[in-house]
Protein backbone atom coordinates (compact mmCIF):
# COMPACT_ATOMS: atom_id res chain seq x y z
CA UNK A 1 -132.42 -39.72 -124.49
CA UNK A 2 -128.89 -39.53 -123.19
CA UNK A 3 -129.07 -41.78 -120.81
CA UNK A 4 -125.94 -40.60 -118.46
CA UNK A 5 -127.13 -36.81 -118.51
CA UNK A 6 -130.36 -38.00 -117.31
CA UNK A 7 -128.64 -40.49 -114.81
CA UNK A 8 -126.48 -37.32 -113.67
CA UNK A 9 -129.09 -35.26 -113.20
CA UNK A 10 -130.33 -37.12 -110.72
CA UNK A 11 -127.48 -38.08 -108.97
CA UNK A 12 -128.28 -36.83 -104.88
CA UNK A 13 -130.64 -37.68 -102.30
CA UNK A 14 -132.60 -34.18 -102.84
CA UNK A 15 -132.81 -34.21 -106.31
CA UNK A 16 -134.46 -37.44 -106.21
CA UNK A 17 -136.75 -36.27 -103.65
CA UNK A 18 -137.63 -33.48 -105.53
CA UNK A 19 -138.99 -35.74 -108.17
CA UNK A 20 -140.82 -37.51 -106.04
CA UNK A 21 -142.75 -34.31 -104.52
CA UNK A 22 -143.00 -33.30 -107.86
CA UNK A 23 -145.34 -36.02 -108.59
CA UNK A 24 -147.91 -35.68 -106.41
CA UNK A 25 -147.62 -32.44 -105.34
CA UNK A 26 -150.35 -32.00 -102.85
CA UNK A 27 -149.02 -34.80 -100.93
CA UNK A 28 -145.58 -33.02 -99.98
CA UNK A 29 -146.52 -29.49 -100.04
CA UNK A 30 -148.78 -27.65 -97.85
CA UNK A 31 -152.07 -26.16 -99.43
CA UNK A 32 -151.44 -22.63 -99.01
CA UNK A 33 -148.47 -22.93 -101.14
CA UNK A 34 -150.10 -24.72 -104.30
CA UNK A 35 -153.30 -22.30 -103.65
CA UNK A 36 -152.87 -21.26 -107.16
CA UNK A 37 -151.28 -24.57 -108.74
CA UNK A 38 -151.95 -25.93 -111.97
CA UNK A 39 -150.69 -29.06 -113.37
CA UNK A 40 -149.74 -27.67 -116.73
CA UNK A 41 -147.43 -25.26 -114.80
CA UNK A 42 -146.18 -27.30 -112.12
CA UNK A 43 -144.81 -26.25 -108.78
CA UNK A 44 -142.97 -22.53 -107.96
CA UNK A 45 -139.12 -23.04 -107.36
CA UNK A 46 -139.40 -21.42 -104.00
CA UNK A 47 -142.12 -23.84 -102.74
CA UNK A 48 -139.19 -26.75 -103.82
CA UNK A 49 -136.43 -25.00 -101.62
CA UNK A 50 -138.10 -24.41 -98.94
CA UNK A 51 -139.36 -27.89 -98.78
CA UNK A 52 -135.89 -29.27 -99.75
CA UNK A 53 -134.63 -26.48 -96.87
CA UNK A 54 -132.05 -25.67 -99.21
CA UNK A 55 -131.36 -22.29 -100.47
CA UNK A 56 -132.91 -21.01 -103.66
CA UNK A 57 -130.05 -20.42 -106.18
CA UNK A 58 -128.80 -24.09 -104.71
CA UNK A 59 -132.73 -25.83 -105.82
CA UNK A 60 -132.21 -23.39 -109.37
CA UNK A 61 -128.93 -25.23 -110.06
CA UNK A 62 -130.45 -29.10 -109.58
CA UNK A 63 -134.16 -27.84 -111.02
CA UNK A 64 -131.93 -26.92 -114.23
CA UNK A 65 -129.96 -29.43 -114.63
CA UNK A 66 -132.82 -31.64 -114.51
CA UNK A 67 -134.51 -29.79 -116.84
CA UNK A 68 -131.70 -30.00 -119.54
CA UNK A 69 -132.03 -33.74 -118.87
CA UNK A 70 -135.47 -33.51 -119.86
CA UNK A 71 -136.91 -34.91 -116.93
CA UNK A 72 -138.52 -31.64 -116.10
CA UNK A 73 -140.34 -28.98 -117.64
CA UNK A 74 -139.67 -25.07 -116.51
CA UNK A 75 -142.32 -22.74 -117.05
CA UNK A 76 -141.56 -18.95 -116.52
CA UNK A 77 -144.07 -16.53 -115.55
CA UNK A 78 -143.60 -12.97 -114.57
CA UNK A 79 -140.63 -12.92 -112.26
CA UNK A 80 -141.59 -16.79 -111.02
CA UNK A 81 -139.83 -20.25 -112.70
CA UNK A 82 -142.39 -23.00 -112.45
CA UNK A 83 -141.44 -26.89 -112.47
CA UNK A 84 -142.90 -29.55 -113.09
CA UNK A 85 -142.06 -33.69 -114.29
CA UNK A 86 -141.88 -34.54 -117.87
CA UNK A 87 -143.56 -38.16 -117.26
CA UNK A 88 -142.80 -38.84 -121.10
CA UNK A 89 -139.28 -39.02 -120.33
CA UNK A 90 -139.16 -40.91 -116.76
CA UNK A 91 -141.33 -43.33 -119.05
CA UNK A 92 -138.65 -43.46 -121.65
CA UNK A 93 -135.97 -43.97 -118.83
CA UNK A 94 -137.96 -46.35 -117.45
CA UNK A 95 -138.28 -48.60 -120.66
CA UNK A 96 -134.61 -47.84 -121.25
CA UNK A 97 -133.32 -48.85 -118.04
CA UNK A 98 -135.68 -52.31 -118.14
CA UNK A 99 -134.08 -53.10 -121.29
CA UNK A 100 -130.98 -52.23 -121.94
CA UNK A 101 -129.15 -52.41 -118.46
């Protein structure tokens, strides 16, 4: 893990946030919108901006960067980008962060 990529990637208020939502989705975003949700896709990028009230290119931009971190996981289908949290990796930062800093 490269620790300062990851550290990077989450470097603002709405990015954080966005991981947080992404964890329990059905807490943070109204039914209607996760009508056809499935954990092993995760949550549509347009659900995320709206919630984040940010503008959809702006959400793409943090969703991949966090991605490349490896903290989440994109899923394409048809024309949508799906996201969701790669919980290996927040593990591994996690354990990282408890013992080496």
């Amino acid at each position: 893990m490269k620790l300062l990529e990851v550290i990077k990637s989450l470097s603002n208020q709405t990015r954080l946030e966005i991981l947080t939502w992404l964890k329990d989705p059905f807490a943070h975003f109204p039914a209607e919108e996760l009508s056809d949700y499935k954990p092993t896709l995760g949550v549509c990028v347009s659900d995320i901006a709206k919630k984040a009230e940010m503008s959809i290119p702006t959400v793409s931009v943090y969703l991949k960067n966090m991605a490349s971190a490896d903290i989440l996981v994109a899923t394409r289908k048809d024309q949508w980008t799906y996201y969701k949290r790669n919980e290996e990796a927040i593990q591994e930062l996690a354990h990282l962060i408890k013992d080496s800093l």
